[in-house]
Protein backbone atom coordinates (compact mmCIF):
# COMPACT_ATOMS: atom_id res chain seq x y z
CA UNK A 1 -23.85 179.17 -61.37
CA UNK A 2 -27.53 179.47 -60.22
CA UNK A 3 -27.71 181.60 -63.61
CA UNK A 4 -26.60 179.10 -65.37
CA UNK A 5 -28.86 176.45 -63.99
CA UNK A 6 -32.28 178.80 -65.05
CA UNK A 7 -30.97 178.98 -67.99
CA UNK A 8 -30.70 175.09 -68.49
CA UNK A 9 -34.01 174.10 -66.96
CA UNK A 10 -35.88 176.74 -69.35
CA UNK A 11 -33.65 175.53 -72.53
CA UNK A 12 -35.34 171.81 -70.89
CA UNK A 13 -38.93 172.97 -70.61
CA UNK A 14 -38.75 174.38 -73.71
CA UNK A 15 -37.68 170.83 -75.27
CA UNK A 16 -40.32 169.05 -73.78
CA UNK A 17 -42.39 168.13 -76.60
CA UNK A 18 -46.55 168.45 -76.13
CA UNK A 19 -48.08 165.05 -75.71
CA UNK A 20 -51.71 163.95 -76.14
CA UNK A 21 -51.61 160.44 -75.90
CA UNK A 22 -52.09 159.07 -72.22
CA UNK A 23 -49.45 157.39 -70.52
CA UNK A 24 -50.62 154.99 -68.25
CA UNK A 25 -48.76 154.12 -65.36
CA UNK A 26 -49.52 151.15 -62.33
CA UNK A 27 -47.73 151.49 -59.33
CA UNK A 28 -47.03 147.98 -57.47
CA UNK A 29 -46.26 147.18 -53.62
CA UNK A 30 -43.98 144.62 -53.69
CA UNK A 31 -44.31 144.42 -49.51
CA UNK A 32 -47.97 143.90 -49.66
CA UNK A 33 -47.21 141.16 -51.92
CA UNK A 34 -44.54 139.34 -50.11
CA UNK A 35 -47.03 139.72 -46.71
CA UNK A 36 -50.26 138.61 -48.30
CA UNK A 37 -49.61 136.85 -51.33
CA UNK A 38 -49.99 132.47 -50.82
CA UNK A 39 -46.13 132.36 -52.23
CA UNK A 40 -44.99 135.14 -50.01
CA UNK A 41 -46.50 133.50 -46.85
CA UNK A 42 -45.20 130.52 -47.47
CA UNK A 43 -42.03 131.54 -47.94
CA UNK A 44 -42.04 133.55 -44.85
CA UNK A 45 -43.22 129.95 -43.17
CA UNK A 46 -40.51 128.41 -44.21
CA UNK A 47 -37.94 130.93 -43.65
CA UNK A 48 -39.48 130.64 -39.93
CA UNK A 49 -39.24 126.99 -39.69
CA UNK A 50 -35.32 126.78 -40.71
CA UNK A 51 -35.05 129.50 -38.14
CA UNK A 52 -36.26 127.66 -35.19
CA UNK A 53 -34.38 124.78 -35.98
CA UNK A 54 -31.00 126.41 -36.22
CA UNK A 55 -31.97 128.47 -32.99
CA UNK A 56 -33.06 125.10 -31.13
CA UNK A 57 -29.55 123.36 -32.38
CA UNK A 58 -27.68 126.10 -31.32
CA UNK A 59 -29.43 126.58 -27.84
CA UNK A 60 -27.77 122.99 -27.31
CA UNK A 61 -24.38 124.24 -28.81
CA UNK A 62 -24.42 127.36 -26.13
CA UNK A 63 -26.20 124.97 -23.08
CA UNK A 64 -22.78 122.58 -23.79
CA UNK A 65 -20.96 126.08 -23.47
CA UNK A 66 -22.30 127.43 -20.40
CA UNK A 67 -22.47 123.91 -18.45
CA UNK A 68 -18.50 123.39 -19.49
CA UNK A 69 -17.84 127.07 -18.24
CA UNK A 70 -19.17 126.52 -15.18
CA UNK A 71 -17.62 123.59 -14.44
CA UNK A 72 -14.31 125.04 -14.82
CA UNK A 73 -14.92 127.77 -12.58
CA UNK A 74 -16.45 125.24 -10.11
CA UNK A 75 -12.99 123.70 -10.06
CA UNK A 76 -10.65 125.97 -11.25
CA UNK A 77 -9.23 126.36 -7.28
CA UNK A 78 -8.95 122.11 -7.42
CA UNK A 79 -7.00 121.83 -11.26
CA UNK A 80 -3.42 121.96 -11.25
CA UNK A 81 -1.85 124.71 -13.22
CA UNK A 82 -1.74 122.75 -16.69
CA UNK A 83 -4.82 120.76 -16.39
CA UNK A 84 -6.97 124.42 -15.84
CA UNK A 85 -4.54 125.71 -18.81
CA UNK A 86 -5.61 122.36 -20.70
CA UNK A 87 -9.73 123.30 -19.74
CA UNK A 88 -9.34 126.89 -20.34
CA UNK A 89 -8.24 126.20 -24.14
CA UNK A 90 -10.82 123.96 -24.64
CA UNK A 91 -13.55 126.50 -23.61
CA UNK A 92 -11.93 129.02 -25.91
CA UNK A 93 -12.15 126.61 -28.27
CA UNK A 94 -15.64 125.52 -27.83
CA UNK A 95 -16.12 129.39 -27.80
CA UNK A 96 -15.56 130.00 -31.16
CA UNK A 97 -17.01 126.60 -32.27
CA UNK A 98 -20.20 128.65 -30.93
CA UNK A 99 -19.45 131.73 -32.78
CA UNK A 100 -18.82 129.68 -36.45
CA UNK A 101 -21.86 128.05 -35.95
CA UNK A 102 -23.89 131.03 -35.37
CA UNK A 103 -22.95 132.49 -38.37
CA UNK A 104 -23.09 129.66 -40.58
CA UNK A 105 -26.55 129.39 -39.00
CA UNK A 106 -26.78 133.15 -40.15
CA UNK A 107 -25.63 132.82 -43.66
CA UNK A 108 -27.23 129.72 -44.83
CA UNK A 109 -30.61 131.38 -43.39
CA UNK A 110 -29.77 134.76 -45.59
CA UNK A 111 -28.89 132.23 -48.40
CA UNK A 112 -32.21 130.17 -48.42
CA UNK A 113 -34.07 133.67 -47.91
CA UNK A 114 -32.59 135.17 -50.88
CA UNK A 115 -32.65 132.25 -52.62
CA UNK A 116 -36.73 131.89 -52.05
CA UNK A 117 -37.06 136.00 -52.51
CA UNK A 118 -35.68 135.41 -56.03
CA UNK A 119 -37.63 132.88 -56.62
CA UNK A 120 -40.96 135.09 -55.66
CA UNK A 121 -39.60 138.19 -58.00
CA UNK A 122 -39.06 135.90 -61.10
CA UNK A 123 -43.14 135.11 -60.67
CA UNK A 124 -44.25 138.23 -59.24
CA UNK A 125 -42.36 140.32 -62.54
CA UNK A 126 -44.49 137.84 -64.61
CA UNK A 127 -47.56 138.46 -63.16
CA UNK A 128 -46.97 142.27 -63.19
CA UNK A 129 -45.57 141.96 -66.62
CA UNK A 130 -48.84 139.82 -67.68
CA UNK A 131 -51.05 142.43 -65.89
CA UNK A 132 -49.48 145.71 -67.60
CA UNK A 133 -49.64 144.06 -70.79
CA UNK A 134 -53.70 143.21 -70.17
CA UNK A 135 -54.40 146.61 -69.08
CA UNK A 136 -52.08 148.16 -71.55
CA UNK A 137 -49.62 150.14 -68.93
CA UNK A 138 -46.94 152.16 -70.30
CA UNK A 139 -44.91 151.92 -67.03
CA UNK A 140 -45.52 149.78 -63.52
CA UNK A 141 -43.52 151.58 -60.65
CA UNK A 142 -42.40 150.01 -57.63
CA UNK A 143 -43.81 151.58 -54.73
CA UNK A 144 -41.24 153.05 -51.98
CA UNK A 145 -38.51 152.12 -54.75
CA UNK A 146 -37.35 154.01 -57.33
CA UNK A 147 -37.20 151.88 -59.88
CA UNK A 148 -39.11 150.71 -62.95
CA UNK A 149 -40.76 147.46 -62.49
CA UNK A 150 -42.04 146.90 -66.35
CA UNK A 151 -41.55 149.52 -69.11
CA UNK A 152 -43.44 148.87 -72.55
């Protein structure tokens, strides 16, 4: 098998035609950009500000929570056996109330990202695209990705 192998990669190198022409090739950082471009900040801004809001609203959502928990243990000992049944369903139910809106809050927050990330790429592969064609690239790399940004 490893014979095999040699034999392949110097069938390979021999193929490899002799080129004089020189490839250019840019390299771009697409985290860079997202961190210090105007677009990328302001997304990042308003990713932030949707954020806080959801946290603040459900803060209030969890504060209902805890306050109605405690109040049933405060008088569970007091509540008859199917008025702390009666409570004790309506905490589970406020429970997952809690957990639905935390990860709607979640998924409409990885929505809007992904939805403004997008939006960033489509202009950021026209810049790059504009760019490679000005300074007559053959390739533009992604760093820390292996992909191929622009190809001419």
């Amino acid at each position: 098998m490893k014979r095999i192998r040699q034999i392949v990669a110097t069938i390979l190198i021999g193929m490899v035609p002799v080129c004089h022409a020189e490839v250019s090739i840019g390299v771009v950082d697409m985290n860079r950009v997202l961190q210090e471009s105007i677009i990328g900040k302001a997304a990042r801004n308003s990713i932030e500000a949707e954020a806080k809001k959801s946290q603040a609203k459900l803060a209030g959502l969890k504060g209902e929570y805890d306050r109605a928990r405690a109040d049933l243990e405060k008088q569970s000992a007091l509540l008859s056996g199917a008025a702390l049944e009666e409570r004790r369903e309506s905490l589970v139910k406020r429970e997952r109330e809690l957990e639905r809106a935390v990860q709607d809050a979640r998924e409409e927050l990885n929505r809007k990202n992904g939805a403004q990330m997008q939006k960033i790429m489509q202009q950021v592969d026209a810049v790059v695209k504009s760019i490679a064609q000005e300074r007559k690239l053959a390739f533009v790399l992604e760093r820390d990705v292996q992909g191929v940004v622009y190809a001419n």
